[in-house]
N, C-alpha and C. Protein backbone atom coordinates (compact mmCIF):
# COMPACT_ATOMS: atom_id res chain seq x y z
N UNK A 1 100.93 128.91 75.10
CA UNK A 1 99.97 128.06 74.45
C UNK A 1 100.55 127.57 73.12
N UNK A 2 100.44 125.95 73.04
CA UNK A 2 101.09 125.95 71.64
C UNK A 2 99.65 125.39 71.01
N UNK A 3 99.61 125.18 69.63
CA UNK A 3 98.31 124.94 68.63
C UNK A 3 97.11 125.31 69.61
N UNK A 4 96.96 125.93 70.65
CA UNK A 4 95.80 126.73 71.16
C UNK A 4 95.18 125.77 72.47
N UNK A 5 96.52 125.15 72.90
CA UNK A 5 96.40 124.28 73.90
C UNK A 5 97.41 124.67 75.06
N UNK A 6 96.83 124.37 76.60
CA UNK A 6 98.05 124.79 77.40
C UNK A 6 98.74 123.63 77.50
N UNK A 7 99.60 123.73 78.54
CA UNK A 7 100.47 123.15 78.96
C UNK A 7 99.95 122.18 79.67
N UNK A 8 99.24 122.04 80.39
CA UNK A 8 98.33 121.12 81.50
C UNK A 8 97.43 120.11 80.69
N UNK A 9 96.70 120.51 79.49
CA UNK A 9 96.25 120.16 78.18
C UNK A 9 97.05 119.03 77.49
N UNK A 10 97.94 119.48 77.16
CA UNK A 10 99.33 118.52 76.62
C UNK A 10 99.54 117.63 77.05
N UNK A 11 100.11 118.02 78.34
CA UNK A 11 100.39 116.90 79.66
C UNK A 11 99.31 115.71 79.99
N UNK A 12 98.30 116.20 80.04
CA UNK A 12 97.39 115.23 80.30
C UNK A 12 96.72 114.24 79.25
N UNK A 13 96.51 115.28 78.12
CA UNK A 13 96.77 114.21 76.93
C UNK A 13 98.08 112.78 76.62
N UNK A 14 99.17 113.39 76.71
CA UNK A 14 99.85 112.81 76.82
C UNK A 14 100.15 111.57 78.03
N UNK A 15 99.81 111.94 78.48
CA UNK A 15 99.35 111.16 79.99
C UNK A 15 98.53 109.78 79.74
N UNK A 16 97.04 110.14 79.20
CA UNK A 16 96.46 109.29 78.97
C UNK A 16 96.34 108.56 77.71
N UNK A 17 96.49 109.47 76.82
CA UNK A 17 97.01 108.18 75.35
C UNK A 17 98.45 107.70 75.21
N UNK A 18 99.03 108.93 75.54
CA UNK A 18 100.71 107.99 75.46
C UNK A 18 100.78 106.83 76.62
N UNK A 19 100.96 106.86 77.61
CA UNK A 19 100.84 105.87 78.52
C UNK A 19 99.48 104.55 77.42
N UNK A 20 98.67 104.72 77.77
CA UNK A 20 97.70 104.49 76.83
C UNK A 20 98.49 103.31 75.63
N UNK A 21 98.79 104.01 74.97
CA UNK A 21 99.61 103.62 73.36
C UNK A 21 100.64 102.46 74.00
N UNK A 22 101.39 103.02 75.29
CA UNK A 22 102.83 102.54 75.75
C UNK A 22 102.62 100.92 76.40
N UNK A 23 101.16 101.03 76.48
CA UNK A 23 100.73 99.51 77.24
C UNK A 23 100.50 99.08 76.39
N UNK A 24 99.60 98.99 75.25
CA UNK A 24 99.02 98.21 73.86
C UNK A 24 100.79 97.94 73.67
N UNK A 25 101.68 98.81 73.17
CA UNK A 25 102.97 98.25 72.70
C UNK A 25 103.59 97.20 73.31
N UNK A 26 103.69 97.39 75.27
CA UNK A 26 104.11 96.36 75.54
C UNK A 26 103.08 95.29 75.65
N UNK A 27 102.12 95.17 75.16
CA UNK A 27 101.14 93.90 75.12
C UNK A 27 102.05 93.09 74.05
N UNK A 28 101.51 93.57 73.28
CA UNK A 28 102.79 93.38 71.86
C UNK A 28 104.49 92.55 71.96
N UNK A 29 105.09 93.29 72.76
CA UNK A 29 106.30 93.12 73.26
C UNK A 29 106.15 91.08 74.05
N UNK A 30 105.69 91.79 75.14
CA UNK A 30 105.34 90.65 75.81
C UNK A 30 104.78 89.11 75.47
N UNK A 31 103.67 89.63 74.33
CA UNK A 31 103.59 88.68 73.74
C UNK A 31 104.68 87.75 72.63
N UNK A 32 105.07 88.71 71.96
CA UNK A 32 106.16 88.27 71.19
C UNK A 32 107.48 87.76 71.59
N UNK A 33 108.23 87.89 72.74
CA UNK A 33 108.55 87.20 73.93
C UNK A 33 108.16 86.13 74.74
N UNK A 34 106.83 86.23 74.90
CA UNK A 34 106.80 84.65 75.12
C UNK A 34 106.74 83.48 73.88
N UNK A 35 106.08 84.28 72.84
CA UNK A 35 106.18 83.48 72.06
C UNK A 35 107.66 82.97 71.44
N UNK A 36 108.57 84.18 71.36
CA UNK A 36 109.93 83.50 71.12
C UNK A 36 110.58 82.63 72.01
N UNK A 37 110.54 82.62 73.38
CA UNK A 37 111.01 81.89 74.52
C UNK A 37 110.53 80.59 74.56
N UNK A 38 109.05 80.42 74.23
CA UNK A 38 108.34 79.09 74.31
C UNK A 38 107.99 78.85 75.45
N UNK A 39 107.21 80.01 76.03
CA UNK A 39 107.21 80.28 77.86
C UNK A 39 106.19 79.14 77.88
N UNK A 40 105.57 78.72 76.93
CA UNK A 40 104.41 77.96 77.51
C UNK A 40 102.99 78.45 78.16
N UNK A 41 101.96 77.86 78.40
CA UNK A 41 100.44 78.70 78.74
C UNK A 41 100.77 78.95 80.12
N UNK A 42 101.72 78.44 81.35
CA UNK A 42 101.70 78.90 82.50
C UNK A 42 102.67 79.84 82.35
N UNK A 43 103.68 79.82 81.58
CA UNK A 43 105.05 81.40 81.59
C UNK A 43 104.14 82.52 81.21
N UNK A 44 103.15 81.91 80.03
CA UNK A 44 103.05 83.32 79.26
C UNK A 44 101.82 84.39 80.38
N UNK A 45 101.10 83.19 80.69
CA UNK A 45 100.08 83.74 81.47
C UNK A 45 100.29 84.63 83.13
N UNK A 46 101.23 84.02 83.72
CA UNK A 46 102.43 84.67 84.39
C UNK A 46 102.63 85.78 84.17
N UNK A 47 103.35 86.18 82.54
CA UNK A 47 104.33 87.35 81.90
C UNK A 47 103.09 88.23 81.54
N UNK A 48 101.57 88.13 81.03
CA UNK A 48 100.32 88.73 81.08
C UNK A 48 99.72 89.54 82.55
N UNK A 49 99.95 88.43 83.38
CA UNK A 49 99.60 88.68 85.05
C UNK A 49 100.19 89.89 85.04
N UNK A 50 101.14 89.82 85.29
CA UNK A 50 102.22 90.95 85.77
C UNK A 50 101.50 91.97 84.92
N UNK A 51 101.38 92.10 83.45
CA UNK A 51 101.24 93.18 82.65
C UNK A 51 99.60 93.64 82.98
N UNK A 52 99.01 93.43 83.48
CA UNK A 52 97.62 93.36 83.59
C UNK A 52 97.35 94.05 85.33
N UNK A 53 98.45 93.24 86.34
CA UNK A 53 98.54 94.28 87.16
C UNK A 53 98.59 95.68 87.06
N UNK A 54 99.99 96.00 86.59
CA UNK A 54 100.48 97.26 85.95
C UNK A 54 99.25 98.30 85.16
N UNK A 55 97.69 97.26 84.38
CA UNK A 55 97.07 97.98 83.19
C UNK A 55 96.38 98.41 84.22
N UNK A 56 95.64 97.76 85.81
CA UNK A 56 94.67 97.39 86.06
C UNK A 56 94.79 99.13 87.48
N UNK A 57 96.23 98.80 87.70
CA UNK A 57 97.04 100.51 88.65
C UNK A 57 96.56 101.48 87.54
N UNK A 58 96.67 101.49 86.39
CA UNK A 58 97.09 102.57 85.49
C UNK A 58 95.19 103.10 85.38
N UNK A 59 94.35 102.00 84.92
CA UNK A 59 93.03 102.32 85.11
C UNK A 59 92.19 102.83 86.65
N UNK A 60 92.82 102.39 87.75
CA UNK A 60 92.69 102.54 88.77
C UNK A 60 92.81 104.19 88.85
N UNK A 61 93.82 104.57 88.78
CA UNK A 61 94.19 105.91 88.68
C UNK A 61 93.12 106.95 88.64
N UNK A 62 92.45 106.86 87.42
CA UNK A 62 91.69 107.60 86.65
C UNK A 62 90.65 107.36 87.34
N UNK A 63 89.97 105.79 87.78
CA UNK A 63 88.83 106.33 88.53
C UNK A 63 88.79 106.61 90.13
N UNK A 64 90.13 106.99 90.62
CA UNK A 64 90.11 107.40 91.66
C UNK A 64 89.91 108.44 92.06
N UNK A 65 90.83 109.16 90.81
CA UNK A 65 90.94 110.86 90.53
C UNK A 65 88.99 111.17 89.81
N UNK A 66 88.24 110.43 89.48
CA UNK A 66 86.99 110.66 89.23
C UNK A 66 86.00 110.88 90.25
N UNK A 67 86.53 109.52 91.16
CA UNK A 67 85.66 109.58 92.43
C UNK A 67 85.34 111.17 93.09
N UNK A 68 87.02 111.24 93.01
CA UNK A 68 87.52 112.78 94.21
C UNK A 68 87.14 113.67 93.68
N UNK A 69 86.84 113.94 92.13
CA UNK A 69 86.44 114.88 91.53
C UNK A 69 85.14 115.24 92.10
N UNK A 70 84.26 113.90 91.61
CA UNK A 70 82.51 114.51 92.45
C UNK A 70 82.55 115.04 93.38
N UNK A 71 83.04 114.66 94.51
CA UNK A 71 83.06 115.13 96.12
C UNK A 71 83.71 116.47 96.28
């Protein structure tokens, strides 16, 4: 146990805010990339798509593992 937390504790924290944190950053990223490229409203919205897939798996997750929980 470290600061009075297990291991599974940690992990899952880490799980959901780091991952969490790691998407807001590449929002960030992405945006600032299109904006340097000059992708334009169809590149950038494109380069969003994609990132929004990726947010939309990552939220998915959690309420799948919620569903299965009740049952």
């Amino acid at each position: 146990m470290i600061f009075g937390l297990t291991e599974a504790q940690i992990a899952g924290f880490g799980l959901t805010f780091g991952v969490g944190a790691f998407i807001l950053y590449m929002l960030f990223i992405i945006g600032h990339l299109a904006w340097e490229s000059k992708a334009g409203k169809f590149g950038t919205f494109v380069i969003f798509l994609g990132l929004a897939f990726g947010m939309v798996g990552f939220a998915a997750k959690y309420l799948i593992q919620w569903v299965l929980d009740i049952k």
